[in-house]
N, C-alpha and C. Protein backbone atom coordinates (compact mmCIF):
# COMPACT_ATOMS: atom_id res chain seq x y z
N UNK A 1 1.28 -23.38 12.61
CA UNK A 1 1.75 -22.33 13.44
C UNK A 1 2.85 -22.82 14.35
N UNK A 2 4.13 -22.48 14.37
CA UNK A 2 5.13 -22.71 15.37
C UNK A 2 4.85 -22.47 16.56
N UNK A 3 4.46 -21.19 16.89
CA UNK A 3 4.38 -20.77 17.92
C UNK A 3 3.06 -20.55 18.66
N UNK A 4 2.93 -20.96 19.56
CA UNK A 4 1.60 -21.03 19.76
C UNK A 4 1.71 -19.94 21.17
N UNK A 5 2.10 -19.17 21.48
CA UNK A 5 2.48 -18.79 22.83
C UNK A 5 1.02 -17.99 22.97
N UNK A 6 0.77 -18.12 24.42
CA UNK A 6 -0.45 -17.10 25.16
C UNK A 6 -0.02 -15.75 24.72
N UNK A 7 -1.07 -14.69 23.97
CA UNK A 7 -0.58 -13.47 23.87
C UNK A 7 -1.50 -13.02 25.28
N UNK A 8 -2.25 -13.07 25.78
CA UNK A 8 -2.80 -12.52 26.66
C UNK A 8 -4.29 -12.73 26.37
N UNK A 9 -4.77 -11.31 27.38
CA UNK A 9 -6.43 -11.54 26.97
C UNK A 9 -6.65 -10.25 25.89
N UNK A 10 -5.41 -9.44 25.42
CA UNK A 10 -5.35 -8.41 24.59
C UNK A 10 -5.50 -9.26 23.40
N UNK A 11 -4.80 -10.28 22.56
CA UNK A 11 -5.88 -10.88 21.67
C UNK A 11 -6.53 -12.20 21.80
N UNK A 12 -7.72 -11.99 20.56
CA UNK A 12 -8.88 -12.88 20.73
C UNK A 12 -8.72 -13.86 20.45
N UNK A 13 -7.22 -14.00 19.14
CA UNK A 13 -7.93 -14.84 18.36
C UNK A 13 -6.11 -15.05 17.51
N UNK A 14 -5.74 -16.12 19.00
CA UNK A 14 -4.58 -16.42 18.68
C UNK A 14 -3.60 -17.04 17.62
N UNK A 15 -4.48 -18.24 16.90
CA UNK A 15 -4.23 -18.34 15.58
C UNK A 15 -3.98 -17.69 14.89
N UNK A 16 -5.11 -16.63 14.26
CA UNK A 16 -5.02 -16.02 13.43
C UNK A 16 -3.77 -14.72 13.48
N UNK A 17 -3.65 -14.48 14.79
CA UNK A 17 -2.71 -13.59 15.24
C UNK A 17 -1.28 -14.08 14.52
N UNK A 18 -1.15 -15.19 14.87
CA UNK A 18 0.08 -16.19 14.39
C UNK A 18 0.35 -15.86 12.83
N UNK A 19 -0.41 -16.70 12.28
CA UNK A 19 -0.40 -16.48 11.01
C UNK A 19 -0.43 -15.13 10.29
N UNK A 20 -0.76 -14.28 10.87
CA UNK A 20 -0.43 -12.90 10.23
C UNK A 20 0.94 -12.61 10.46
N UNK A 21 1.20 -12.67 11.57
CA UNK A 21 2.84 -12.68 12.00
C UNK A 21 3.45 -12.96 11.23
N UNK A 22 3.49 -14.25 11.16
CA UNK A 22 4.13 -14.88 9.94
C UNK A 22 4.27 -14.79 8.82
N UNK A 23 3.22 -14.22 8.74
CA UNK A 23 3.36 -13.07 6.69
C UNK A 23 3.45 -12.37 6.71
N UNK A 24 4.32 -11.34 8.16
CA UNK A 24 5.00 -10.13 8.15
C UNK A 24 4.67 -9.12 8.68
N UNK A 25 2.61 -9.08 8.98
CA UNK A 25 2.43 -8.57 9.54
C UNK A 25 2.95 -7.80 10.47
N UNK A 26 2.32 -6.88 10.81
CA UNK A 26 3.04 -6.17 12.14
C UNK A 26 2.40 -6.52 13.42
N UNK A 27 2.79 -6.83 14.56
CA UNK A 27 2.07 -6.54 15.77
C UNK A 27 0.57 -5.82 15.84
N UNK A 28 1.10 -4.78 15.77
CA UNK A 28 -0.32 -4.01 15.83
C UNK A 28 -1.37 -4.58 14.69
N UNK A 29 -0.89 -4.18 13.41
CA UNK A 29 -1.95 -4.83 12.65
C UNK A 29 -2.85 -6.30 12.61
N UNK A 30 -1.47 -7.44 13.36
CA UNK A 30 -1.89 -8.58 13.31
C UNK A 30 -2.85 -8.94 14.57
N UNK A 31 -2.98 -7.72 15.39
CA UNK A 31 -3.52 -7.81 16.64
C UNK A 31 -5.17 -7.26 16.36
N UNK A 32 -5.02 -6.26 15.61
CA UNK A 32 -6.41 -5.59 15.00
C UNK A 32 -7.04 -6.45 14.49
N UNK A 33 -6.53 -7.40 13.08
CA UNK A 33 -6.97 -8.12 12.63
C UNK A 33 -7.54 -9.19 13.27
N UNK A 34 -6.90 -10.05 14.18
CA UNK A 34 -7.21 -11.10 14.74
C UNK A 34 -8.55 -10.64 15.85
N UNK A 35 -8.47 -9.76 16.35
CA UNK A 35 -9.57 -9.33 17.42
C UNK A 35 -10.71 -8.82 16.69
N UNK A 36 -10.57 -8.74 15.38
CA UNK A 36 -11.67 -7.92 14.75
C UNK A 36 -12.48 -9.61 14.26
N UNK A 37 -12.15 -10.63 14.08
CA UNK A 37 -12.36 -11.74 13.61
C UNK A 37 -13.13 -12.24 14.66
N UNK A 38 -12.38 -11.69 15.84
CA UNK A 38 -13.26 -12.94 16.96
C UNK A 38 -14.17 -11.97 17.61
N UNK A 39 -14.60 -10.63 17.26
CA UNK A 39 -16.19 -10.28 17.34
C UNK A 39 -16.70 -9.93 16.76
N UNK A 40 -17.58 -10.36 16.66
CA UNK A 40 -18.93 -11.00 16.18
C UNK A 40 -19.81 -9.63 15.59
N UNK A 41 -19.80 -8.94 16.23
CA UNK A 41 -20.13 -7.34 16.17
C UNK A 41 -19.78 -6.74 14.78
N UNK A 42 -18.19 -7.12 14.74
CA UNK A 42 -17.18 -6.39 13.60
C UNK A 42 -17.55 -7.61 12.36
N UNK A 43 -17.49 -7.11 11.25
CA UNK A 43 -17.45 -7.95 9.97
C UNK A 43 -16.19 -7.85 9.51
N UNK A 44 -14.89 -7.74 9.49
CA UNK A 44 -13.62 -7.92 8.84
C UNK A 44 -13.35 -8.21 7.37
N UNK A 45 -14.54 -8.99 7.04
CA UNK A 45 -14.22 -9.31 5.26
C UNK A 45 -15.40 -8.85 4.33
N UNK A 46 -16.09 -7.85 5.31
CA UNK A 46 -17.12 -6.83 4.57
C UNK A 46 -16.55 -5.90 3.97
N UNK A 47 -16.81 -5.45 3.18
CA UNK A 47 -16.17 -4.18 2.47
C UNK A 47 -16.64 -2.82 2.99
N UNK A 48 -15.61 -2.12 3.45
CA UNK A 48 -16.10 -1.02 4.65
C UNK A 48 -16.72 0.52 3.58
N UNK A 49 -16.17 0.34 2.63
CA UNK A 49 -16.09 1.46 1.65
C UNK A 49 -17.81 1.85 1.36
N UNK A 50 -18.18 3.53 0.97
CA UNK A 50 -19.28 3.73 0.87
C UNK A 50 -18.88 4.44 -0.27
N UNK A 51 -18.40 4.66 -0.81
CA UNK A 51 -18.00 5.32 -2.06
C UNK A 51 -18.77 4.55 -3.40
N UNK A 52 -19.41 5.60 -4.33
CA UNK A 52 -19.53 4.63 -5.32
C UNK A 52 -18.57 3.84 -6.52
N UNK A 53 -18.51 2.89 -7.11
CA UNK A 53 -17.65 2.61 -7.98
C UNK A 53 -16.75 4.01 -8.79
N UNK A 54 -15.79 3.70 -9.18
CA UNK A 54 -15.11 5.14 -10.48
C UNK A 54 -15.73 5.31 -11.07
N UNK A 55 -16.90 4.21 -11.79
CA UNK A 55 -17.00 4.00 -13.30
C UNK A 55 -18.53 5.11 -13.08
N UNK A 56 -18.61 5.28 -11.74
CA UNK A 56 -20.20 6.42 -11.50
C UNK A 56 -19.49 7.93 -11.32
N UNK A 57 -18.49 7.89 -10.89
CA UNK A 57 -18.08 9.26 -10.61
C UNK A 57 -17.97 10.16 -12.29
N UNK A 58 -17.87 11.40 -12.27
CA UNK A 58 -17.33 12.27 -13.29
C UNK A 58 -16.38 12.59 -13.59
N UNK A 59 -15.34 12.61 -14.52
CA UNK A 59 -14.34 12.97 -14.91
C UNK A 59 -13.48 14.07 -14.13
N UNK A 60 -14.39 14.74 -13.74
CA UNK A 60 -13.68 15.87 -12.95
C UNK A 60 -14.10 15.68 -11.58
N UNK A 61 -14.83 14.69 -11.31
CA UNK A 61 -14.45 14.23 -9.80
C UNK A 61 -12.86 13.34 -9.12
N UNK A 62 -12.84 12.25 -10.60
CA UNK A 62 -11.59 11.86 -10.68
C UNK A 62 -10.38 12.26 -10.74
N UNK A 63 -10.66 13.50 -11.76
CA UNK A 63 -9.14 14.31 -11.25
C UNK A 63 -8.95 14.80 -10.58
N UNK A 64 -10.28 15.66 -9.69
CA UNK A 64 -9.93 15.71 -8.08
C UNK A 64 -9.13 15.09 -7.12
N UNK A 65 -9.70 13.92 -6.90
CA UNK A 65 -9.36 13.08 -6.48
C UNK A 65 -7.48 12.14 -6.88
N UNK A 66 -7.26 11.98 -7.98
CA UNK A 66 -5.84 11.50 -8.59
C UNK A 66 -5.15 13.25 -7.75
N UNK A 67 -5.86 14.12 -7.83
CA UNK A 67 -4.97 15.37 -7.54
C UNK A 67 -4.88 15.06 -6.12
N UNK A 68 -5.58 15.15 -5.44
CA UNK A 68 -5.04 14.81 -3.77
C UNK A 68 -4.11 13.54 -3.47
N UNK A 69 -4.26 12.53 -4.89
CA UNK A 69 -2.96 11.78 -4.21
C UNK A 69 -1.75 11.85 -5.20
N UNK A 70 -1.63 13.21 -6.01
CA UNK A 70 -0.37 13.53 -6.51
C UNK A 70 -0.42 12.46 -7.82
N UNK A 71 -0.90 11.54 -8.51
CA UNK A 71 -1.15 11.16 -9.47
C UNK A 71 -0.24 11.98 -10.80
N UNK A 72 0.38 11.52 -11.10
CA UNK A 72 1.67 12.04 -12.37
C UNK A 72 0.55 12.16 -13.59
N UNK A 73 0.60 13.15 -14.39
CA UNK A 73 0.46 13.00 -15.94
C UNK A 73 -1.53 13.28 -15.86
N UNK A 74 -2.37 13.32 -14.27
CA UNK A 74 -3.14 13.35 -14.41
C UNK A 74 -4.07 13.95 -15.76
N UNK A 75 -3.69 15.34 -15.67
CA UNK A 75 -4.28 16.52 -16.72
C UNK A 75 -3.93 15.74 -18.04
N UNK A 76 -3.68 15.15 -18.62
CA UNK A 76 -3.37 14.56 -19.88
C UNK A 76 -4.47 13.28 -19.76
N UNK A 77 -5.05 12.67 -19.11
CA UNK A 77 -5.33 11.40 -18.68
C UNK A 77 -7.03 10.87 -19.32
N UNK A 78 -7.25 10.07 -19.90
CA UNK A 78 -8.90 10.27 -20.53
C UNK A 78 -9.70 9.94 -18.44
N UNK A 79 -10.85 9.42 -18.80
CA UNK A 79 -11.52 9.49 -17.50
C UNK A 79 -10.78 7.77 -17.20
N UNK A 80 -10.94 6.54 -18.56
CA UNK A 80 -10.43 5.38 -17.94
C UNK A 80 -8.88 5.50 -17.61
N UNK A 81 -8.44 6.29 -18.37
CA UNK A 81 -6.84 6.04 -17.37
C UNK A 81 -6.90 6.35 -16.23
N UNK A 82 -7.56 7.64 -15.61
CA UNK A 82 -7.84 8.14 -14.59
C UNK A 82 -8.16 6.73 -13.43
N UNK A 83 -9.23 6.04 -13.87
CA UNK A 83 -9.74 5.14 -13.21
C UNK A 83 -8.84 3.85 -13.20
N UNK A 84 -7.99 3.92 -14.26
CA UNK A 84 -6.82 2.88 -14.24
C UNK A 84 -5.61 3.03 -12.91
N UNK A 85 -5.40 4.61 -12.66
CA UNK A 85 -4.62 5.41 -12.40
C UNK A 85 -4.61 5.23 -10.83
N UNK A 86 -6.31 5.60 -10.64
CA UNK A 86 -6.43 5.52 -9.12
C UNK A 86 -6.38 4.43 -8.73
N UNK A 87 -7.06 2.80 -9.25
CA UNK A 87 -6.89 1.64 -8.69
C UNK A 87 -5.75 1.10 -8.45
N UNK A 88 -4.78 1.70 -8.86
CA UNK A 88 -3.36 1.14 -9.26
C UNK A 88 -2.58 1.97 -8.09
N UNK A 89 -2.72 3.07 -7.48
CA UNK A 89 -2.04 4.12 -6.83
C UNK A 89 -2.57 3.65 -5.51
């Protein structure tokens, strides 16, 4: 880390703050991130998602879904492209 400067007591977890910086991060994000690391409370590399996998949903839940995020060519699509479609989008 080059820079090691005091950000304050706004973040926790100054290292890590750094190093996000440095890969472009943004401020804000690299500030979320780093403070979410240094409590203890928050899990950061848990997977927040409650959704079940694609491969449980129904075909016509999926194209629901590809339809709210504008997904091209959906209506033509079997259920795995669909599921190709959304991981990729």
């Amino acid at each position: 880390m080059a820079n090691t400067t005091n950000h304050g007591s706004s973040i926790k977890n100054s290292d890590t703050y750094e190093a996000l910086r440095e890969d472009g991060a943004s401020k804000e994000k690299a500030a979320r991130i780093a403070n979410a690391q240094a409590n203890d409370s928050q899990k950061p590399s848990v997977k927040g998602g409650k959704a079940s996998p694609y491969e449980n949903w129904t075909k016509d839940e999926l194209y629901e879904r590809a339809q709210e995020l504008k997904i091209d060519g959906r209506s033509g699509m079997t259920k795995g492209e669909l599921i190709e479609a959304l991981r990729s989008s």
